[in-house]
C-alpha atoms as a PDB file:
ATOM      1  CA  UNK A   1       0.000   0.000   0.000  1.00  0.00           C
ATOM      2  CA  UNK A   2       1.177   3.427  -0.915  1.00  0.00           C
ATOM      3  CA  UNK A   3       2.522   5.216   2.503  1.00  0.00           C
ATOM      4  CA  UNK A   4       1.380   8.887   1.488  1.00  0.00           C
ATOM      5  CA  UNK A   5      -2.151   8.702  -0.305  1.00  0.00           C
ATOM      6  CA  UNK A   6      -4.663   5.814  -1.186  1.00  0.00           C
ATOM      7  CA  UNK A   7      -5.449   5.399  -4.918  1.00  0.00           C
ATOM      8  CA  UNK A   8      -9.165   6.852  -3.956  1.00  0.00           C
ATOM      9  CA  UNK A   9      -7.584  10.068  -2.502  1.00  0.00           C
ATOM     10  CA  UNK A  10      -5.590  10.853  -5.466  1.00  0.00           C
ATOM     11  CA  UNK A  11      -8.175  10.423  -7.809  1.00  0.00           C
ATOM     12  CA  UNK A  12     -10.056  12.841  -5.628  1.00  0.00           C
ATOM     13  CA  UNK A  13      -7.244  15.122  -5.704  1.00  0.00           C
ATOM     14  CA  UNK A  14      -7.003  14.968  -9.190  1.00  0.00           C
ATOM     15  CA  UNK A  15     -10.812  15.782  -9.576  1.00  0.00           C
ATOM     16  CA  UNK A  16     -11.246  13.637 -13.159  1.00  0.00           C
ATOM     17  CA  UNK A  17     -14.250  13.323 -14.711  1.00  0.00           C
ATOM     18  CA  UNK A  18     -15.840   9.926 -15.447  1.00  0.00           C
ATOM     19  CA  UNK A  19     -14.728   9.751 -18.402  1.00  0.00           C
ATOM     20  CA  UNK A  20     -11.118  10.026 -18.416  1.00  0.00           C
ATOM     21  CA  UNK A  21     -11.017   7.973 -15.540  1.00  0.00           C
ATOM     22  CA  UNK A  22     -12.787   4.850 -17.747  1.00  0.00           C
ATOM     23  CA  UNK A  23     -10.219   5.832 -21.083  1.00  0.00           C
ATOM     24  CA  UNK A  24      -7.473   6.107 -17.820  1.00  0.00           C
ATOM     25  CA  UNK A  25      -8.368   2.119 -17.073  1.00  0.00           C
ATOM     26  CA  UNK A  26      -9.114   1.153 -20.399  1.00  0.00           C
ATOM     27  CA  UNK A  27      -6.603   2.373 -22.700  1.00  0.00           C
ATOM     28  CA  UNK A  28      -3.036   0.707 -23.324  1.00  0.00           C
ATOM     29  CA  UNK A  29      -0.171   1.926 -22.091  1.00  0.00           C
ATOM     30  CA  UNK A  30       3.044   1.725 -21.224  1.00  0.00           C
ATOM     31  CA  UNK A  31       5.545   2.979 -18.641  1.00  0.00           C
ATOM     32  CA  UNK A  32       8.917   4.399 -17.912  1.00  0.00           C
ATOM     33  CA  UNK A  33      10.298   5.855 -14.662  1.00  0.00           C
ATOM     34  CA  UNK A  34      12.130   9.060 -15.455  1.00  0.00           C
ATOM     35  CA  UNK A  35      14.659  10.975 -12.885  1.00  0.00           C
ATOM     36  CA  UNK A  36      13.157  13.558 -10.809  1.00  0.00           C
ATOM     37  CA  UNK A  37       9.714  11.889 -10.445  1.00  0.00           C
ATOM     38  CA  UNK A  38       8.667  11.886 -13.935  1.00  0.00           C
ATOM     39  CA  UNK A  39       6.837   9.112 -15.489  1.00  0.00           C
ATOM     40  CA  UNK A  40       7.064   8.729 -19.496  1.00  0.00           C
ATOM     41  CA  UNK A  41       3.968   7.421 -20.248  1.00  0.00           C
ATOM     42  CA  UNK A  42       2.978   5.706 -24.123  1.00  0.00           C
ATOM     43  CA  UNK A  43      -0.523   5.165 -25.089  1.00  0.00           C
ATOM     44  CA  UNK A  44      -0.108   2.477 -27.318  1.00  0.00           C
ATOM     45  CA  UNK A  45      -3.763   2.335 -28.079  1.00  0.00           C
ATOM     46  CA  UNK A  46      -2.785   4.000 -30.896  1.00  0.00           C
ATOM     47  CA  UNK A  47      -1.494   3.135 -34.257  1.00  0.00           C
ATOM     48  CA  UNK A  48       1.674   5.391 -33.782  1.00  0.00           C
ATOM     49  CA  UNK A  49       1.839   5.068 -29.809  1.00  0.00           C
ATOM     50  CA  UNK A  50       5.229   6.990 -30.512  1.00  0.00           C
ATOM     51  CA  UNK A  51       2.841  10.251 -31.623  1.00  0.00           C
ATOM     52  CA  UNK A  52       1.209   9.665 -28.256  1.00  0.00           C
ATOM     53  CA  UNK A  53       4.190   9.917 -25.345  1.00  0.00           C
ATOM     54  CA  UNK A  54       4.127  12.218 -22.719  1.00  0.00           C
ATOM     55  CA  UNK A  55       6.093  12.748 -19.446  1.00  0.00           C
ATOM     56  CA  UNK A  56       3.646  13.171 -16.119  1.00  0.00           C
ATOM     57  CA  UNK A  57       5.303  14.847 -13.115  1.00  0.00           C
ATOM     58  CA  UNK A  58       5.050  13.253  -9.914  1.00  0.00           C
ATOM     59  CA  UNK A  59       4.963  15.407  -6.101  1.00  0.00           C
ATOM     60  CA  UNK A  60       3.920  13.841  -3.157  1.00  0.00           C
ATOM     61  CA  UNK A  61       2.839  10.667  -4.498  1.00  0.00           C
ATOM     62  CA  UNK A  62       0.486  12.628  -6.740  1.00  0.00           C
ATOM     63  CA  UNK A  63       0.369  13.249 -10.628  1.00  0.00           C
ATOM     64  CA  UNK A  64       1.136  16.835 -10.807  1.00  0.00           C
ATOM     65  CA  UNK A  65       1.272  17.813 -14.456  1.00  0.00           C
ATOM     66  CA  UNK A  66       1.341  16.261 -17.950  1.00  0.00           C
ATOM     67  CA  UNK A  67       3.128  17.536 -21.086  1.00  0.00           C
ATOM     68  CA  UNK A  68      -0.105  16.408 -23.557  1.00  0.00           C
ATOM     69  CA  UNK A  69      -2.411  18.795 -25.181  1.00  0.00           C
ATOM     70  CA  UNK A  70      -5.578  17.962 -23.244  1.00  0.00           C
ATOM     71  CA  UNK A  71      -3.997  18.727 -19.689  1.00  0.00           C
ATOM     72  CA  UNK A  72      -3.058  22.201 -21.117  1.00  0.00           C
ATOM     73  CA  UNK A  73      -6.173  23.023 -22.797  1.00  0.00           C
ATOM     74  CA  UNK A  74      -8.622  21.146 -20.652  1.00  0.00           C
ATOM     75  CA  UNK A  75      -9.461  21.622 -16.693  1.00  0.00           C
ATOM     76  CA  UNK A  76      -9.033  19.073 -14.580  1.00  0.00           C
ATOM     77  CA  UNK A  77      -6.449  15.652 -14.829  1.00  0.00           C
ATOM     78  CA  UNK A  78      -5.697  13.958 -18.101  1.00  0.00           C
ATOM     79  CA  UNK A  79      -5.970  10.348 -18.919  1.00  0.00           C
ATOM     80  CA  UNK A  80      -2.161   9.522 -18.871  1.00  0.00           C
ATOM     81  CA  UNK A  81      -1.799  11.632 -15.140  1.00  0.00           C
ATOM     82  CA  UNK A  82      -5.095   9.291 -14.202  1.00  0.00           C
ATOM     83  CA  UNK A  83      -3.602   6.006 -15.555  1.00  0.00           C
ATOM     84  CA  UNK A  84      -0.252   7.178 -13.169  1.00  0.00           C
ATOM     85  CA  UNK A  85      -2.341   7.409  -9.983  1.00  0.00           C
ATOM     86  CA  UNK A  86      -4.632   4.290 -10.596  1.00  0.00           C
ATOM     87  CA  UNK A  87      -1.521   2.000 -10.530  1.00  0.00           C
ATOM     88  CA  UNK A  88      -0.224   2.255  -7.655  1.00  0.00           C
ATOM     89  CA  UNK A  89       2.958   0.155  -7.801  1.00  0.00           C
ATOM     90  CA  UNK A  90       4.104   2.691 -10.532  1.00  0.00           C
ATOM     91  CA  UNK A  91       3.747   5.454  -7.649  1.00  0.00           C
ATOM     92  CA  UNK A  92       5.443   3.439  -5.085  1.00  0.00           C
ATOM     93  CA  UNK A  93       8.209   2.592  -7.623  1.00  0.00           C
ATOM     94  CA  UNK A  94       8.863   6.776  -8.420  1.00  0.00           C
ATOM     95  CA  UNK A  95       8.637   7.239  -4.765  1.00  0.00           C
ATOM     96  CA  UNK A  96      11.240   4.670  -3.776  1.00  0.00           C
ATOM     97  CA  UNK A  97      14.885   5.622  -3.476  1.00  0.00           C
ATOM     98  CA  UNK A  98      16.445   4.381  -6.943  1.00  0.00           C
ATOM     99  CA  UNK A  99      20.107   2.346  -6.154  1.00  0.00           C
ATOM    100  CA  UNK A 100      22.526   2.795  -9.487  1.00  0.00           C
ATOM    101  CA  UNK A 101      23.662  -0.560 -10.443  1.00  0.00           C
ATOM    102  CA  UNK A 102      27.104  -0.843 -11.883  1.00  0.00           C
ATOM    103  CA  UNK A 103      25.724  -1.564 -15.304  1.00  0.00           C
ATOM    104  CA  UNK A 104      24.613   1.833 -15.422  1.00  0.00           C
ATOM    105  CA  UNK A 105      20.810   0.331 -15.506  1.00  0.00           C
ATOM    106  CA  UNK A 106      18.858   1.153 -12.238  1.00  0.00           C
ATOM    107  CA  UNK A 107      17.189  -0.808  -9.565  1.00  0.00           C
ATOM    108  CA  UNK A 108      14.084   0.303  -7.461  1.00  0.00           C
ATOM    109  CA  UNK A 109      13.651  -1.404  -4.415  1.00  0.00           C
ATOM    110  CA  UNK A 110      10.238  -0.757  -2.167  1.00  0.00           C
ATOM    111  CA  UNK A 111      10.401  -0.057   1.394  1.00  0.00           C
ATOM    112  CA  UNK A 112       9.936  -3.255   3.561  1.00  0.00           C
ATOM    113  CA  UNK A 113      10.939  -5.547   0.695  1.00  0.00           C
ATOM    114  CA  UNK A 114      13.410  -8.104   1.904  1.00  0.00           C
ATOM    115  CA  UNK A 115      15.521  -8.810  -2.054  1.00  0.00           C
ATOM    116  CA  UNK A 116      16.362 -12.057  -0.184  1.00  0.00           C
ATOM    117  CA  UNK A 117      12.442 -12.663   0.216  1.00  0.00           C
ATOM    118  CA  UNK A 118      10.579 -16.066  -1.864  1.00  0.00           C
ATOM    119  CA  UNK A 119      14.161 -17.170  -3.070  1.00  0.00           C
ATOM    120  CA  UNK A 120      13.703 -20.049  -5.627  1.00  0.00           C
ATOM    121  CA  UNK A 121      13.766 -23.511  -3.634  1.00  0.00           C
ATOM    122  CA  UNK A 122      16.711 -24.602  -5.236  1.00  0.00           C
ATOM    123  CA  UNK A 123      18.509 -21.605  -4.038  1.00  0.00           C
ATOM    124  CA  UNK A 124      22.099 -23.080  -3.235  1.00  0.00           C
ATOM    125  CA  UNK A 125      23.889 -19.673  -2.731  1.00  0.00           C
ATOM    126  CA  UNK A 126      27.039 -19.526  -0.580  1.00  0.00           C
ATOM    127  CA  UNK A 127      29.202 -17.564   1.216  1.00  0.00           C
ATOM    128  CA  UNK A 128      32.349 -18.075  -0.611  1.00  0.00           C
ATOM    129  CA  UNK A 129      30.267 -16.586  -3.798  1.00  0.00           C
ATOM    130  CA  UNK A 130      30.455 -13.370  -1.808  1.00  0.00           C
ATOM    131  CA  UNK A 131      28.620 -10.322  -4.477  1.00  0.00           C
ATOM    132  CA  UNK A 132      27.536 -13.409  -6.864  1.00  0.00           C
ATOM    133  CA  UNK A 133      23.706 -15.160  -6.665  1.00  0.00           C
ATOM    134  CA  UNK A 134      23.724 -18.838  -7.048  1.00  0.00           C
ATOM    135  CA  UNK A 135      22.159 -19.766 -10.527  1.00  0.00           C
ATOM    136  CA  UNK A 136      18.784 -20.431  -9.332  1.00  0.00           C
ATOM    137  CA  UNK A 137      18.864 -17.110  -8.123  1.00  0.00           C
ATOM    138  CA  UNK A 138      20.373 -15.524 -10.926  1.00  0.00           C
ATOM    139  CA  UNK A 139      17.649 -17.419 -13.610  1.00  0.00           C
ATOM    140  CA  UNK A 140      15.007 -15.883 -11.177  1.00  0.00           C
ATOM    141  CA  UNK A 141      16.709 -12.439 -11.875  1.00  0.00           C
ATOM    142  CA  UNK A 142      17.845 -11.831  -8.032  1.00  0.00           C
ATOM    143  CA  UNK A 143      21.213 -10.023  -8.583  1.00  0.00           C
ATOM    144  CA  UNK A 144      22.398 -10.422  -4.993  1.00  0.00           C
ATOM    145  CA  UNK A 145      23.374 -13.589  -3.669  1.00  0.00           C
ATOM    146  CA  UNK A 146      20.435 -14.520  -1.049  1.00  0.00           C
ATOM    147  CA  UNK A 147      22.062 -13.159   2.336  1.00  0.00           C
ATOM    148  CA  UNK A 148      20.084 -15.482   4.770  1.00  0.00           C
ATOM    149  CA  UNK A 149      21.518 -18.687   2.769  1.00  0.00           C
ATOM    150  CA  UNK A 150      24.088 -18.930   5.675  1.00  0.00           C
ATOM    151  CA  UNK A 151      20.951 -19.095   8.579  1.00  0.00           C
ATOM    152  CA  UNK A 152      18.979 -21.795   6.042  1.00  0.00           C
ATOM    153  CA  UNK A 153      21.632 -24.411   5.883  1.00  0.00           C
ATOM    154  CA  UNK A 154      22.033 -24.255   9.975  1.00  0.00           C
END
């Protein structure tokens, strides 16, 4: 659950109509966390889904602004800023403190989330494999070796 706002109080916030809420729900899309609390988000409900990308601004857990036409011509929220706040895993995720991998890619992690949590049974890792996960782990893309493997073979 989302630690600053519940999905129902940021759609209140936002003060959508009924409409773009259902197009918010219905609609494909797709998205990308962006630095700085931005969320790229594609409608690929369309045929050219790359004519239809914007960039949504997140504050506080809530969509603040939208770089498509309708949220600067029209009052209230958009669809792509209502899609944002009615998934709220994507909120959590541009919330959460991002942790630079060495790859240059970039791993989110949510507060209270153990990484060495639901480890694959066959999870043989070992101390001697120090910064390396055992191949279960690594096939069930953990990049850390599970930490706890030392307290499970006791």
């Amino acid at each position: 659950m989302m630690s600053e706002l519940a999905t129902s109080e940021v759609l209140e916030v936002l003060d959508a109509d009924a409409t773009v809420e259902k197009r918010a729900s219905w609609e494909a899309f797709e998205f990308t966390i962006l630095e700085g609390g931005d969320i790229e988000v594609v409608n690929t409900s369309h045929k050219k889904p790359e004519e239809h990308t914007y960039t949504v601004h997140v504050e506080g857990g809530i969509p603040f602004d939208c770089t498509c036409p309708a949220f600067e011509y029209q009052d209230g929220a958009c669809k792509h800023m209502v899609s944002v706040a009615i998934r709220e895993p994507l909120l959590e995720a541009v919330n959460a403190e991002p942790t630079v991998k060495a790859d240059g890619g970039v791993t989110v992690e949510a507060d209270g989330v153990d990484p060495s949590d639901e480890r694959p049974d066959d999870c043989d890792c070992t101390p001697l494999m120090e910064d390396l996960p055992c191949w279960p782990c690594y096939r069930d893309r953990f990049e850390e070796p599970n930490h706890n493997a030392e307290e499970m073979v006791k």
